[in-house]
Protein backbone atom coordinates (compact mmCIF):
# COMPACT_ATOMS: atom_id res chain seq x y z
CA UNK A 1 4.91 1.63 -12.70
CA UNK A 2 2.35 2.47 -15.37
CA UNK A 3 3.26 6.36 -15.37
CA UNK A 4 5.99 7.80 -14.26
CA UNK A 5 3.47 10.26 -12.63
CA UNK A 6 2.48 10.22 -8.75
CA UNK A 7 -1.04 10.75 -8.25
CA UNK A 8 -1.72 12.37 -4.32
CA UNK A 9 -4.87 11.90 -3.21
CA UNK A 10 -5.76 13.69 0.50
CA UNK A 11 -8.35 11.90 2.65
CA UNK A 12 -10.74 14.35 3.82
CA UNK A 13 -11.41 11.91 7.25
CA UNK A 14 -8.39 13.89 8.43
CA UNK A 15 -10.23 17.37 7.52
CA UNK A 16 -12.10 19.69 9.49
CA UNK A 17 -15.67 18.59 9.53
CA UNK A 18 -16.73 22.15 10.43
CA UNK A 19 -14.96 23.64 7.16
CA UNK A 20 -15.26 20.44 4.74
CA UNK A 21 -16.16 23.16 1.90
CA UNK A 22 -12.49 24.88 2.38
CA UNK A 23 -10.67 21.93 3.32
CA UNK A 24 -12.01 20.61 -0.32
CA UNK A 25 -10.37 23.62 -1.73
CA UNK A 26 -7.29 23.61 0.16
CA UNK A 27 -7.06 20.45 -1.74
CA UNK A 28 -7.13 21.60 -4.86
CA UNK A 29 -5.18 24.97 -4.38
CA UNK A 30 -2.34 23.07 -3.04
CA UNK A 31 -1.99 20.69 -5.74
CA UNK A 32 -3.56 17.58 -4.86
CA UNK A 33 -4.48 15.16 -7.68
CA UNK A 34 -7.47 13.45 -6.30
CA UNK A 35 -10.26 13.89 -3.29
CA UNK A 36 -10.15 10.75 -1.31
CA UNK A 37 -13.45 9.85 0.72
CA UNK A 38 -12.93 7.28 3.47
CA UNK A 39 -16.86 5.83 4.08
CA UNK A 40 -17.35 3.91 6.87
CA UNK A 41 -19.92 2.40 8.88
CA UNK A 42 -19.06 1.46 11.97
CA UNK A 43 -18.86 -2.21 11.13
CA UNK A 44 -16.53 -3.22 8.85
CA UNK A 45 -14.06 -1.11 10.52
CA UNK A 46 -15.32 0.91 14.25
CA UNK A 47 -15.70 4.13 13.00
CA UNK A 48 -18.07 6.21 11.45
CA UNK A 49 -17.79 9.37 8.60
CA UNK A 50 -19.91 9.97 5.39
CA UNK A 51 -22.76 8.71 3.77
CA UNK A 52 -23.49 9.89 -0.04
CA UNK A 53 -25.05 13.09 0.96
CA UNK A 54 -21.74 14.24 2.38
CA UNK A 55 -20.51 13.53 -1.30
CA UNK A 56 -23.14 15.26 -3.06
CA UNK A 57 -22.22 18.66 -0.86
CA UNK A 58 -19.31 18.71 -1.56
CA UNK A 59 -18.98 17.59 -5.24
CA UNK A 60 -19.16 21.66 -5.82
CA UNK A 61 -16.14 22.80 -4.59
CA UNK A 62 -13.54 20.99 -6.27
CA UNK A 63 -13.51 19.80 -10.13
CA UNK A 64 -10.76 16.93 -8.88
CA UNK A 65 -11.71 13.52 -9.11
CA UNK A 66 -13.50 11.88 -5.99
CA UNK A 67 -12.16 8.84 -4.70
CA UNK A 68 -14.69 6.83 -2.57
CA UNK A 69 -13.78 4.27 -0.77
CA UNK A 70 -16.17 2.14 0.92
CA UNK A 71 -15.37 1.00 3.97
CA UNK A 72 -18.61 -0.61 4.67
CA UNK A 73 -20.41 -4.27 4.63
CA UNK A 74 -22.65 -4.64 1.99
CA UNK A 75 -21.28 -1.87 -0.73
CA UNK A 76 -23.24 -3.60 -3.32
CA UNK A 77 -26.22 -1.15 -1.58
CA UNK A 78 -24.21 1.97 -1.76
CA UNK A 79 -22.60 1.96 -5.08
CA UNK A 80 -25.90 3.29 -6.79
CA UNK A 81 -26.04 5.83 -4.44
CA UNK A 82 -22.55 7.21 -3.87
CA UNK A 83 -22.39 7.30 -7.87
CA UNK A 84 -25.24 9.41 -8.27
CA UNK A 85 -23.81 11.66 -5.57
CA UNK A 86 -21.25 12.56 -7.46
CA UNK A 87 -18.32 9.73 -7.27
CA UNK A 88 -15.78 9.30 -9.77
CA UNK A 89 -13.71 5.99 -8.56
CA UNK A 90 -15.64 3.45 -6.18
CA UNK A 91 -13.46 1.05 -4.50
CA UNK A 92 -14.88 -1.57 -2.10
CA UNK A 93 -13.74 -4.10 0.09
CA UNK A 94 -12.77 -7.32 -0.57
CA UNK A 95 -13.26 -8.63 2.52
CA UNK A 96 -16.60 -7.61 2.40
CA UNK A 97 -18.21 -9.37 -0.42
CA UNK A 98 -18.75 -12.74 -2.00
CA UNK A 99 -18.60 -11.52 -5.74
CA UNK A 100 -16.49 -9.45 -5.98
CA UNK A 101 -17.10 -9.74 -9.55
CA UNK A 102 -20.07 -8.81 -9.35
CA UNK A 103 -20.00 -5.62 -7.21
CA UNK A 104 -16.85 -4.40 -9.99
CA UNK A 105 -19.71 -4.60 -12.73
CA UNK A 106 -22.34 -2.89 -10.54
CA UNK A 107 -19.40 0.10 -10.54
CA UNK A 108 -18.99 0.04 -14.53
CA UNK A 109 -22.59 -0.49 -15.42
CA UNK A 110 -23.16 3.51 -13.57
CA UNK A 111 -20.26 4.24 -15.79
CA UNK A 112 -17.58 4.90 -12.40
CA UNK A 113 -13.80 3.41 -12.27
CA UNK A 114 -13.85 0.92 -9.96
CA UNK A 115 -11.58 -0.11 -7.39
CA UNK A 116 -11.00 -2.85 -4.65
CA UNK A 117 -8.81 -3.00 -1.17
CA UNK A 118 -7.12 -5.26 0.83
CA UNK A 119 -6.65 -5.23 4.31
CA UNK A 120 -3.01 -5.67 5.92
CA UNK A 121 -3.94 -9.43 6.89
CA UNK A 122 -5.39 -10.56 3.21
CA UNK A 123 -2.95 -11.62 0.80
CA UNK A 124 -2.45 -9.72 -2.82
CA UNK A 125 -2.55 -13.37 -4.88
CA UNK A 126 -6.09 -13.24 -3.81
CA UNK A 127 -6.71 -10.43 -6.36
CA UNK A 128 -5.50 -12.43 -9.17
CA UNK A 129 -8.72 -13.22 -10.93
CA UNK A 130 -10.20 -10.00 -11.04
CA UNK A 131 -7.00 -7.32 -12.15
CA UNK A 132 -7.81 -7.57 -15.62
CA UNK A 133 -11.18 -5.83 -14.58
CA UNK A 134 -10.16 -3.19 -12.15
CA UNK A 135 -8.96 0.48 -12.80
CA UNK A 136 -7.41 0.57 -9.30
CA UNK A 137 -5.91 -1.78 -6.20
CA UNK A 138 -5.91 -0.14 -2.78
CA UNK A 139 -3.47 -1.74 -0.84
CA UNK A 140 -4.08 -0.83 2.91
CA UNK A 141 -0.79 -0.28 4.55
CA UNK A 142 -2.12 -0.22 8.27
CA UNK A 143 -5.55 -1.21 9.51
CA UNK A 144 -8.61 0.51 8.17
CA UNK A 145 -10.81 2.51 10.73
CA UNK A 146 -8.37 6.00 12.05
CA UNK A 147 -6.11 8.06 10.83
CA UNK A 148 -2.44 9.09 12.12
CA UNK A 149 -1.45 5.35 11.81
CA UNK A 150 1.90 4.26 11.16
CA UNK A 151 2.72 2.39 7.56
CA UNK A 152 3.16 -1.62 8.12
CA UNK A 153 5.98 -2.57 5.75
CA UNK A 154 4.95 -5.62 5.01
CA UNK A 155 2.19 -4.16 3.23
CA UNK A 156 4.44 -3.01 0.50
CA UNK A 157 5.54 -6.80 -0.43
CA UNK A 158 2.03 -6.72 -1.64
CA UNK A 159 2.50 -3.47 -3.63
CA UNK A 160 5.61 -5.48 -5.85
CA UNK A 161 3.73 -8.11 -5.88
CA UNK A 162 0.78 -6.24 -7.89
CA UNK A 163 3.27 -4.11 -9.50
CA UNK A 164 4.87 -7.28 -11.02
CA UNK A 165 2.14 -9.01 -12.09
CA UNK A 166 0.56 -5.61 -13.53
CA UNK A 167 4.26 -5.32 -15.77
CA UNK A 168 3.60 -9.57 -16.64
CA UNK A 169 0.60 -9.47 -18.07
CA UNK A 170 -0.36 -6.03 -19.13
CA UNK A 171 -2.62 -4.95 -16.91
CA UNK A 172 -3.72 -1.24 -16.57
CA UNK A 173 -4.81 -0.74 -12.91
CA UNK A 174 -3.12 1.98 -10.57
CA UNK A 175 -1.56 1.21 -7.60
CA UNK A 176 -2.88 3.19 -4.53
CA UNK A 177 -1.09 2.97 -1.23
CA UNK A 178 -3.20 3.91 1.98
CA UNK A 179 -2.40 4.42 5.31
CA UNK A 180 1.07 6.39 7.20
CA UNK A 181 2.14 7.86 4.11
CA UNK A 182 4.65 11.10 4.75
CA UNK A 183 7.54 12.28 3.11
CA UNK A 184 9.69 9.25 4.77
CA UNK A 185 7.29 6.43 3.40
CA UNK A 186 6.24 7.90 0.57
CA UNK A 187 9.55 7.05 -1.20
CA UNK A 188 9.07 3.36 -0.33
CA UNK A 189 5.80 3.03 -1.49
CA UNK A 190 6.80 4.53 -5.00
CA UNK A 191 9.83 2.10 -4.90
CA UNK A 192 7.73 -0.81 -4.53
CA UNK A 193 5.23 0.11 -7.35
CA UNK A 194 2.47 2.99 -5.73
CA UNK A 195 0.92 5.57 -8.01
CA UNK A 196 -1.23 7.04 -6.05
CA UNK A 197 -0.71 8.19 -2.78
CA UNK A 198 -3.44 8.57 0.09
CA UNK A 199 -2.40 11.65 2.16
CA UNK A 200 -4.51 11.90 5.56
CA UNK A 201 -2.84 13.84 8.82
CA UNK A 202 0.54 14.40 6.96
CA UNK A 203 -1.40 16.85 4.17
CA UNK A 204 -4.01 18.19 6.69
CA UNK A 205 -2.03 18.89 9.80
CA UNK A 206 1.20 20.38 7.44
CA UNK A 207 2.06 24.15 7.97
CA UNK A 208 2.58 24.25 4.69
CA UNK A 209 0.17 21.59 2.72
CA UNK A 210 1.64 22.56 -0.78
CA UNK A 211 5.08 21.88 0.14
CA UNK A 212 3.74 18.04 1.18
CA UNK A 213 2.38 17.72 -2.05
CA UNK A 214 5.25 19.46 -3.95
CA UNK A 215 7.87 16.87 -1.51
CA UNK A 216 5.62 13.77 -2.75
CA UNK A 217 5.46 14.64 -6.59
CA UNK A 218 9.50 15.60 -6.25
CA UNK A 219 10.01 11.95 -5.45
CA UNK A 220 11.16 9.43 -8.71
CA UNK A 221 12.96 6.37 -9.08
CA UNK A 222 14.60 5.41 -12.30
């Protein structure tokens, strides 16, 4: 790992739409690092959430940094606009485009960290010629589209794999790890080589949210 610091980062698609203003805080108040904002368009994975409006509402109630990732075909048409509403890190799909390259340089040019994912079926290697560019890898640990999903652990091979080849050559990316994450995963995806940790029902549906995040910081490996 690159810190010895874990990052959480709730994703407001398991919030209550009806209170998105308090959930936001809740957020905050509980100790979570980063706001994570699943966009998706009912193509590239069936299910729909926000567009950049959503972001630009909400952008007031927390100072945190927001964490959009664009679950859509074509982000190269939404980066503009999700930047101007207010986004922080833009990560994109791999899957999704044919330059990548591209699409990362769209994100730096309006001065955002960008960020790609991976879906469970595409391999990590395939990220190879672009690391040296990004500020963070989403690794998708079950298939993009709902929440409440249960980790696939052959997702985290891909997490050591990045981790390793981050140590090789330098690199200064963070790790995310998305999808199933709870206090029993959560120690295996730091193991492998996560730094940030996407929270959906386990932060939002939790009696206690700032005990979640408390459990998830209290985890360290040597």
């Amino acid at each position: 790992m690159i810190s010895s610091r874990i990052l959480t980062a709730p994703s407001i698609l398991s919030a209550d739409f009806s209170r998105m203003g308090e959930e936001i805080e809740k957020i905050e108040r509980s100790g979570g690092d980063w706001v994570h904002v699943d966009v998706m368009d009912g193509c590239f994975v069936p299910n729909l959430t926000f567009g950049p409006k959503m972001v630009e509402d909400i952008r007031k109630y927390s100072t945190l940094p927001f964490d959009v990732h664009l679950m859509t075909v074509n982000p190269d048409q939404l980066v503009q606009r999700f930047a101007e509403a207010g986004a922080d890190y833009i990560t994109f799909h791999l899957e999704a485009v044919i330059h990548a390259h591209r699409t990362v340089m769209q994100i730096k040019g309006m001065g955002k960290k960008a960020g790609i994912s991976i879906v469970p079926s595409t391999p990590a290697f395939m990220l190879q010629e672009l690391l040296s560019e990004l500020d963070l890898v989403l690794v998708m640990t079950v298939n993009p589209g709902f929440g409440g999903q249960k980790l696939i652990p052959s997702c985290l091979e891909k997490v050591r794999y990045l981790n390793q080849v981050r140590q090789e050559r330098g690199h200064r990316f963070l790790i995310a790890v998305d999808g199933g994450i709870n206090q029993l995963t959560a120690p295996q995806a730091i193991e492998a080589g996560a730094d940030v940790l996407v929270l959906g029902s386990a932060f939002f549906l939790s009696p206690d949210p700032r005990s979640e995040i408390a459990a998830m910081k209290g985890t360290k490996f040597v």
